[in-house]
N, C-alpha and C. Protein backbone atom coordinates (compact mmCIF):
# COMPACT_ATOMS: atom_id res chain seq x y z
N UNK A 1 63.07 93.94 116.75
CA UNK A 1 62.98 95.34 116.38
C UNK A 1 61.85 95.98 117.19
N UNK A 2 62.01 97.22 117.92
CA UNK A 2 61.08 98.35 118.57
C UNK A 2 60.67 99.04 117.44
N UNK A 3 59.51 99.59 118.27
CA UNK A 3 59.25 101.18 117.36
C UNK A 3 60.61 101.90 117.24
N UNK A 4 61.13 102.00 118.83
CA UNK A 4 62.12 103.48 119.16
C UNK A 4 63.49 102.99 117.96
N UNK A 5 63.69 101.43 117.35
CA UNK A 5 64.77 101.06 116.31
C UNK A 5 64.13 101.67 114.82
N UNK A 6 62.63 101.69 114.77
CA UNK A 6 62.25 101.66 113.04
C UNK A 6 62.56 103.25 113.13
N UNK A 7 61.87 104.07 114.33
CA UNK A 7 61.77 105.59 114.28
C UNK A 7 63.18 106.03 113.59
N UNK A 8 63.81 105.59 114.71
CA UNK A 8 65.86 105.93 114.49
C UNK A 8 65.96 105.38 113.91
N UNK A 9 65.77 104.55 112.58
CA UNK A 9 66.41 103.89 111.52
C UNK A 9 65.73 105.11 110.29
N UNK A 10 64.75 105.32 110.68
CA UNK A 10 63.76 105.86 109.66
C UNK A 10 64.75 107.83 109.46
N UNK A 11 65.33 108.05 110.47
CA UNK A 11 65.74 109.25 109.87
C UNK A 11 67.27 108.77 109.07
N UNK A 12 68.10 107.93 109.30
CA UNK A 12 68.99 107.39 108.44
C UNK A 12 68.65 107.24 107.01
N UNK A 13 67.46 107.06 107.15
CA UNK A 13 66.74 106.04 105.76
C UNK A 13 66.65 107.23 104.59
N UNK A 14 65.89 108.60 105.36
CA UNK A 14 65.77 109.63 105.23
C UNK A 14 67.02 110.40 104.10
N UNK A 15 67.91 110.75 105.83
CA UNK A 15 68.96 111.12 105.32
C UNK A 15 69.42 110.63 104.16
N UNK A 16 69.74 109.21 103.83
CA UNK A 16 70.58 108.69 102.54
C UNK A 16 69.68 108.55 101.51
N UNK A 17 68.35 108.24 101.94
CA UNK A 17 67.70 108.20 100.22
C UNK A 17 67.22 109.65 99.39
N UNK A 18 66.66 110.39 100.87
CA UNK A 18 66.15 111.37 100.18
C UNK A 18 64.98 111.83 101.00
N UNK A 19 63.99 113.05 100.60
CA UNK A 19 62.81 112.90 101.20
C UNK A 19 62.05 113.09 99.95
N UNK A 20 60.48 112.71 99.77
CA UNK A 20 59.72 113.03 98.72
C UNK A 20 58.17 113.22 99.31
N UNK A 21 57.03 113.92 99.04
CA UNK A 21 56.02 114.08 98.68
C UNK A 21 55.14 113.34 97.66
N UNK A 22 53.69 113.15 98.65
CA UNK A 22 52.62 112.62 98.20
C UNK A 22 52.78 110.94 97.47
N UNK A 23 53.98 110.52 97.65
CA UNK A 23 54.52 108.94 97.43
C UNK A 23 55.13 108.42 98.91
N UNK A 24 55.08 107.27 98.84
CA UNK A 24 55.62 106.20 99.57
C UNK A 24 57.12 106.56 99.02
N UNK A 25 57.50 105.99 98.11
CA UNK A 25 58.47 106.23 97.55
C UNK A 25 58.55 107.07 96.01
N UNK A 26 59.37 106.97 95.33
CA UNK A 26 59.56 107.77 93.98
C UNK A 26 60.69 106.63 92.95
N UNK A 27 60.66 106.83 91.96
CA UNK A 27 61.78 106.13 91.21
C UNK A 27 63.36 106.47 91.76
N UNK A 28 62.96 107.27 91.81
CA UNK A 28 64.43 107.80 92.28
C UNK A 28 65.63 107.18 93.91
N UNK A 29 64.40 106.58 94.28
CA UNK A 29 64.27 105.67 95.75
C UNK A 29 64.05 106.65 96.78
N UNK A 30 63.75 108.33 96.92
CA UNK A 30 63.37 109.07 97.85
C UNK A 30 61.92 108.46 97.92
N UNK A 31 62.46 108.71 99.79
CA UNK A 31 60.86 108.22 100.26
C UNK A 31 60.34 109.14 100.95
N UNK A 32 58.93 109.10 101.27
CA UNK A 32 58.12 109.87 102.45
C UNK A 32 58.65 109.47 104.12
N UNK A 33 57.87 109.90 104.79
CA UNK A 33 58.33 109.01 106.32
C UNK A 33 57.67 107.90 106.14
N UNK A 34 56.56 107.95 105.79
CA UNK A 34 55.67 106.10 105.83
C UNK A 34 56.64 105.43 105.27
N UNK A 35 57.03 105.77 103.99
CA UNK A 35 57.68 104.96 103.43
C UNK A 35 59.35 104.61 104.48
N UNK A 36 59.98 105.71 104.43
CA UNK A 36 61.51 105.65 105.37
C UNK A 36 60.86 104.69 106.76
N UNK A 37 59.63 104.59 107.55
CA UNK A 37 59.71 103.80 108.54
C UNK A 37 59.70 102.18 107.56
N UNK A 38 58.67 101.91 106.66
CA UNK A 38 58.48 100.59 106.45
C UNK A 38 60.11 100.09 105.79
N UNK A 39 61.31 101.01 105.25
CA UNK A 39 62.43 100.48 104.72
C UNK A 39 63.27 100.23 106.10
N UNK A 40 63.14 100.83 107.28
CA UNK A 40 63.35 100.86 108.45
C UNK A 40 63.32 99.73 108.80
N UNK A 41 62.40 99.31 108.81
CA UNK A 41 61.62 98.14 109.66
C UNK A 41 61.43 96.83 108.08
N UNK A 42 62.45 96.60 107.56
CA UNK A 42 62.69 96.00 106.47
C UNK A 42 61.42 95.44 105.22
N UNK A 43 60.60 96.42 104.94
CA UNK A 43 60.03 96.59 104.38
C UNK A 43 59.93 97.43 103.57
N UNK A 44 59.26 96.96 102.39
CA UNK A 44 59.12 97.61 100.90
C UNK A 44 57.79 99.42 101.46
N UNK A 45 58.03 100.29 101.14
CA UNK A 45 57.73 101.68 101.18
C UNK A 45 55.87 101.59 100.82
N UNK A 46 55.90 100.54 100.04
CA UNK A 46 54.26 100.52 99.58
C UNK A 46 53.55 99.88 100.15
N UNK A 47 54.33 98.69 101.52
CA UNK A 47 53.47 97.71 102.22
C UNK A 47 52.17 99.02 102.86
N UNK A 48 52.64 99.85 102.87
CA UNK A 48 51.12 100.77 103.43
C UNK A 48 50.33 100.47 102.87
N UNK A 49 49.74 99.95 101.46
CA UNK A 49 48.97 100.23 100.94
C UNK A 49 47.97 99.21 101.08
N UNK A 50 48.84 98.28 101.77
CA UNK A 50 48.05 96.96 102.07
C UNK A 50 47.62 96.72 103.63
N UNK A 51 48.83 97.60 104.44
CA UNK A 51 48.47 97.38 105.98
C UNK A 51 47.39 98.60 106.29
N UNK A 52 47.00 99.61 105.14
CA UNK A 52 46.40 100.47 105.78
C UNK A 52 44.60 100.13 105.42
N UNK A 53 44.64 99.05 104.94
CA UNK A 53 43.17 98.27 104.91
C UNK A 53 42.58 97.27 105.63
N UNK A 54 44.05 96.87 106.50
CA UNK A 54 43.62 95.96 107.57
C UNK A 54 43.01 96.57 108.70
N UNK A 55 41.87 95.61 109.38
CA UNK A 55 41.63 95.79 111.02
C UNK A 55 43.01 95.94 111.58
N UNK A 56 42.85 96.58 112.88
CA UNK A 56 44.04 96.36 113.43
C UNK A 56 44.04 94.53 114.24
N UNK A 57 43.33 94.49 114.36
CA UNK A 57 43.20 92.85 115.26
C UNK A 57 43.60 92.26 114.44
N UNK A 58 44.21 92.32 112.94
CA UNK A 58 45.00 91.24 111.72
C UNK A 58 46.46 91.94 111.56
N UNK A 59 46.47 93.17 112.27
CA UNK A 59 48.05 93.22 112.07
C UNK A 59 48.64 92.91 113.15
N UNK A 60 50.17 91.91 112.75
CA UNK A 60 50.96 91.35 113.77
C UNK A 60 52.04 91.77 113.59
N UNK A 61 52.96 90.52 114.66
CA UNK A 61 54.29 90.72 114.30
C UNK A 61 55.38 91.94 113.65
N UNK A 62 56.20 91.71 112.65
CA UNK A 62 56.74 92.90 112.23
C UNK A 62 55.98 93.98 111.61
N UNK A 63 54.71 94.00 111.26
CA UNK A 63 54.05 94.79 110.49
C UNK A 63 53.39 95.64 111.70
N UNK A 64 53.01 94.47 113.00
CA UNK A 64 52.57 95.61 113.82
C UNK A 64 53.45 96.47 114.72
N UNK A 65 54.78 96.26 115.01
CA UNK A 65 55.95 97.23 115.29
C UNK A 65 55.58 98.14 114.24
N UNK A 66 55.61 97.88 112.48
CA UNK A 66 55.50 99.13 111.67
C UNK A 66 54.69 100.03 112.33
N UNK A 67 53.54 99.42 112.26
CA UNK A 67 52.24 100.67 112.81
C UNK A 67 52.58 100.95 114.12
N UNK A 68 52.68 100.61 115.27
CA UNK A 68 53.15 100.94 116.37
C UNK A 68 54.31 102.37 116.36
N UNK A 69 54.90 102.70 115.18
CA UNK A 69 55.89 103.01 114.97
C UNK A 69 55.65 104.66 114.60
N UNK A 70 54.94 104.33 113.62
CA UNK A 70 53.98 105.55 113.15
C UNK A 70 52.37 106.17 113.74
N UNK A 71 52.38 105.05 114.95
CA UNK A 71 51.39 105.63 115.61
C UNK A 71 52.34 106.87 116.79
N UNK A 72 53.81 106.49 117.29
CA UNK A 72 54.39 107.13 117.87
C UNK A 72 54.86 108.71 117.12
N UNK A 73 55.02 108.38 115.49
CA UNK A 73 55.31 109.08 114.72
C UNK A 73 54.29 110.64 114.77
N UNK A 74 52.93 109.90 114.88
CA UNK A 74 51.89 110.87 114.53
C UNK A 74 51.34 111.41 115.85
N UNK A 75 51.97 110.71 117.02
CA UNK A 75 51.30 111.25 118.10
C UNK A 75 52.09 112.27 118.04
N UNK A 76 53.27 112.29 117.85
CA UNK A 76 54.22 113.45 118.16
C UNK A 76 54.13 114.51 116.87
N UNK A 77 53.87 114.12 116.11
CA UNK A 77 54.19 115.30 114.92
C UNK A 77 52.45 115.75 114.63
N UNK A 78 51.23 115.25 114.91
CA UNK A 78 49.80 115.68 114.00
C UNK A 78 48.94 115.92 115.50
N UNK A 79 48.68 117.60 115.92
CA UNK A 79 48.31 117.18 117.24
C UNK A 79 46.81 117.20 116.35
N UNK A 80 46.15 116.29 117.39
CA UNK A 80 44.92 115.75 117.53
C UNK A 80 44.32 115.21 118.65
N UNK A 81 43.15 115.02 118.75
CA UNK A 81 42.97 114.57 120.02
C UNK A 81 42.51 113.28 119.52
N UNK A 82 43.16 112.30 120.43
CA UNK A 82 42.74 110.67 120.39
C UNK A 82 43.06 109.58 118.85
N UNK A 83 44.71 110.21 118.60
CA UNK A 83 44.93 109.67 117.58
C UNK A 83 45.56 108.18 117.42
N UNK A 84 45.28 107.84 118.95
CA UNK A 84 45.69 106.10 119.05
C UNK A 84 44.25 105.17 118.30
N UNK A 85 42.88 106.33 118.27
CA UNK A 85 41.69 105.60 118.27
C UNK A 85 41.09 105.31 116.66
N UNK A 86 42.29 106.43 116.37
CA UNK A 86 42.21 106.08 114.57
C UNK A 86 42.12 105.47 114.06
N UNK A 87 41.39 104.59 112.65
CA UNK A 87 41.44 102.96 112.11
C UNK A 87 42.82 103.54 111.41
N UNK A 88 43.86 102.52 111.11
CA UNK A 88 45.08 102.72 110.50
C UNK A 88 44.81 103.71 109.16
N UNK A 89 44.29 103.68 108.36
CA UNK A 89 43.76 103.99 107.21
C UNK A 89 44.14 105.74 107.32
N UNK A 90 43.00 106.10 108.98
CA UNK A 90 42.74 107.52 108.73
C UNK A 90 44.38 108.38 109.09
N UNK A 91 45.07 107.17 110.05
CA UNK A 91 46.26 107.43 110.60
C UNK A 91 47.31 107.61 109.64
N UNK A 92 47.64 106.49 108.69
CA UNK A 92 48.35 106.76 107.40
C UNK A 92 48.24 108.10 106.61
N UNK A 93 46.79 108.53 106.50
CA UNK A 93 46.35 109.88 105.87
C UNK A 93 46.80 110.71 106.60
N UNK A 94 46.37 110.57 107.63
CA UNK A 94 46.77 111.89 108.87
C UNK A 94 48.46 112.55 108.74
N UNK A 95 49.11 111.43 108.77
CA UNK A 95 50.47 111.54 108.57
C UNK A 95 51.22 111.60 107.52
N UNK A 96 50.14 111.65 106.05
CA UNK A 96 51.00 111.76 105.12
C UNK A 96 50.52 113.04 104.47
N UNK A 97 49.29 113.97 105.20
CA UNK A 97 48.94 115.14 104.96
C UNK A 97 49.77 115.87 105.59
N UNK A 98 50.74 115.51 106.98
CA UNK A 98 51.26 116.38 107.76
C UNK A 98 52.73 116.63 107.16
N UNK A 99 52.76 115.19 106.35
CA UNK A 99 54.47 115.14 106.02
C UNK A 99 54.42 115.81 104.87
N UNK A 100 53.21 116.19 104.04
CA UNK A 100 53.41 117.05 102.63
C UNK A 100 53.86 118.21 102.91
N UNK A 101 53.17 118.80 104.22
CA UNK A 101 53.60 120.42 104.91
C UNK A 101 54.76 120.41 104.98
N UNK A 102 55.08 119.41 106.07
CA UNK A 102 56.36 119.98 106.45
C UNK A 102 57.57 120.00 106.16
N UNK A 103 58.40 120.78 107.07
CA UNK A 103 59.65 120.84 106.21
C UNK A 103 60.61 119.50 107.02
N UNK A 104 61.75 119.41 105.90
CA UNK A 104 62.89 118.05 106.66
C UNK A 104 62.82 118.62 108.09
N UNK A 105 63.59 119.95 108.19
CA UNK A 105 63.67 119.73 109.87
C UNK A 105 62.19 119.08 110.96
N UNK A 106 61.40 119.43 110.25
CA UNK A 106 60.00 119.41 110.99
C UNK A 106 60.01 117.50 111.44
N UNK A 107 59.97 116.95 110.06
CA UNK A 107 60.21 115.61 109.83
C UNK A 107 61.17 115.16 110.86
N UNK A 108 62.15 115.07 110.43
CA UNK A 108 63.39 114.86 111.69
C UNK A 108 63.29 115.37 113.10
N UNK A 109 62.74 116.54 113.26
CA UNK A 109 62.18 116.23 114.90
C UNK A 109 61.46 115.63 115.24
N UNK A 110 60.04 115.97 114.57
CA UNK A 110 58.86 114.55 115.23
C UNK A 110 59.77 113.04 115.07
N UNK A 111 60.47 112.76 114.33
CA UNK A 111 60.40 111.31 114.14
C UNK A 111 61.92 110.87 115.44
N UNK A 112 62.47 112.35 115.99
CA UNK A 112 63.35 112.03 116.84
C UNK A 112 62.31 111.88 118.35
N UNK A 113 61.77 113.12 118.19
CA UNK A 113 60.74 112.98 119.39
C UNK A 113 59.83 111.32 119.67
N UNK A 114 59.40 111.58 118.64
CA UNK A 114 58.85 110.11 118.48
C UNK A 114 59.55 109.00 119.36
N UNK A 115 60.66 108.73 118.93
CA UNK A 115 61.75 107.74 118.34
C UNK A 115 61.84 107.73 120.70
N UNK A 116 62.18 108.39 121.10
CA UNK A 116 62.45 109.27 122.20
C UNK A 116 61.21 108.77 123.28
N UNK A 117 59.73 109.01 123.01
CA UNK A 117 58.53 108.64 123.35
C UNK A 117 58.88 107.01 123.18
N UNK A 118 58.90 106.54 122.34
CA UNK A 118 58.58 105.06 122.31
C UNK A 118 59.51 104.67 123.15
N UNK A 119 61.09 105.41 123.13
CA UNK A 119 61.56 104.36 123.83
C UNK A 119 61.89 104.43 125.54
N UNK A 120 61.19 105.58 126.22
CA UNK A 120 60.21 106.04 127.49
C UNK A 120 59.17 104.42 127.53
N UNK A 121 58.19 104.70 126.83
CA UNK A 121 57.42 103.83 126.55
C UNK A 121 57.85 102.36 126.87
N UNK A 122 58.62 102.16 126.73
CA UNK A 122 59.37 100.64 126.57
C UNK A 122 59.95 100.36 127.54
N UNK A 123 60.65 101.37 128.38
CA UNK A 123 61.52 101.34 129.45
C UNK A 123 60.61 101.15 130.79
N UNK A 124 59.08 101.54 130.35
CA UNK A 124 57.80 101.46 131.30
C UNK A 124 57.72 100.16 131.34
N UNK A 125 57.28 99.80 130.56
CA UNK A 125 56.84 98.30 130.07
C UNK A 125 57.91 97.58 130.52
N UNK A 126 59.08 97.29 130.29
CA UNK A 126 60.03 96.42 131.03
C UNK A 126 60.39 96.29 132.24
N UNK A 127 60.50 97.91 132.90
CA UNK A 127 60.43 98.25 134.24
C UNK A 127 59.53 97.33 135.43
């Protein structure tokens, strides 16, 4: 799994569950984007709560595609300057203050743009 698979899985995830505010998820199974990337990337909506306390030098494997994922997420949707340099923590916040604003369409473009960037990104890297 890529970022550019969790991004594009993550508006599917979207679409069929739902979208929600200020949660990972809701009872109802509508999720936020944090949450729609980690069901993406076959993970439970609340693993944030645990990856967003790690160093990054302890996240691996599938968890670090997650973050990789939503670092693409937030470059494209929260402008800022130097938001790769973020500890995960402030990055999770960053992006779940931006996703309370906005509206679905807003959501669904950054996370297409995103989705779009990473997989530029990738095509570098293999190249």
């Amino acid at each position: 799994m890529t970022p550019e698979n969790i991004l594009n899985a993550a508006i599917g995830v979207l679409e069929m569950r739902g979208r929600c505010r200020g949660n990972y998820e809701l009872g109802d199974g509508s999720v936020d984007p944090l949450g729609a990337l980690a069901v993406a990337a076959g993970l439970e909506p609340d693993d944030w709560m645990g990856l967003r306390t790690l160093p990054e030098s302890q996240i691996a494997g599938g968890d670090r595609v997650l973050v990789d994922a939503a670092w693409f997420l937030v470059a494209a949707a929260v402008p800022r300057v130097e938001t790769w340099h973020l500890p995960v923590d402030d990055m999770v916040r960053a992006l779940g203050d931006w996703a309370d604003c906005a509206s679905d369409a807003e959501i669904l473009g950054a996370l297409t743009k995103a989705a779009h960037h990473a997989g530029q990104v990738l095509e570098v890297t293999r190249g």
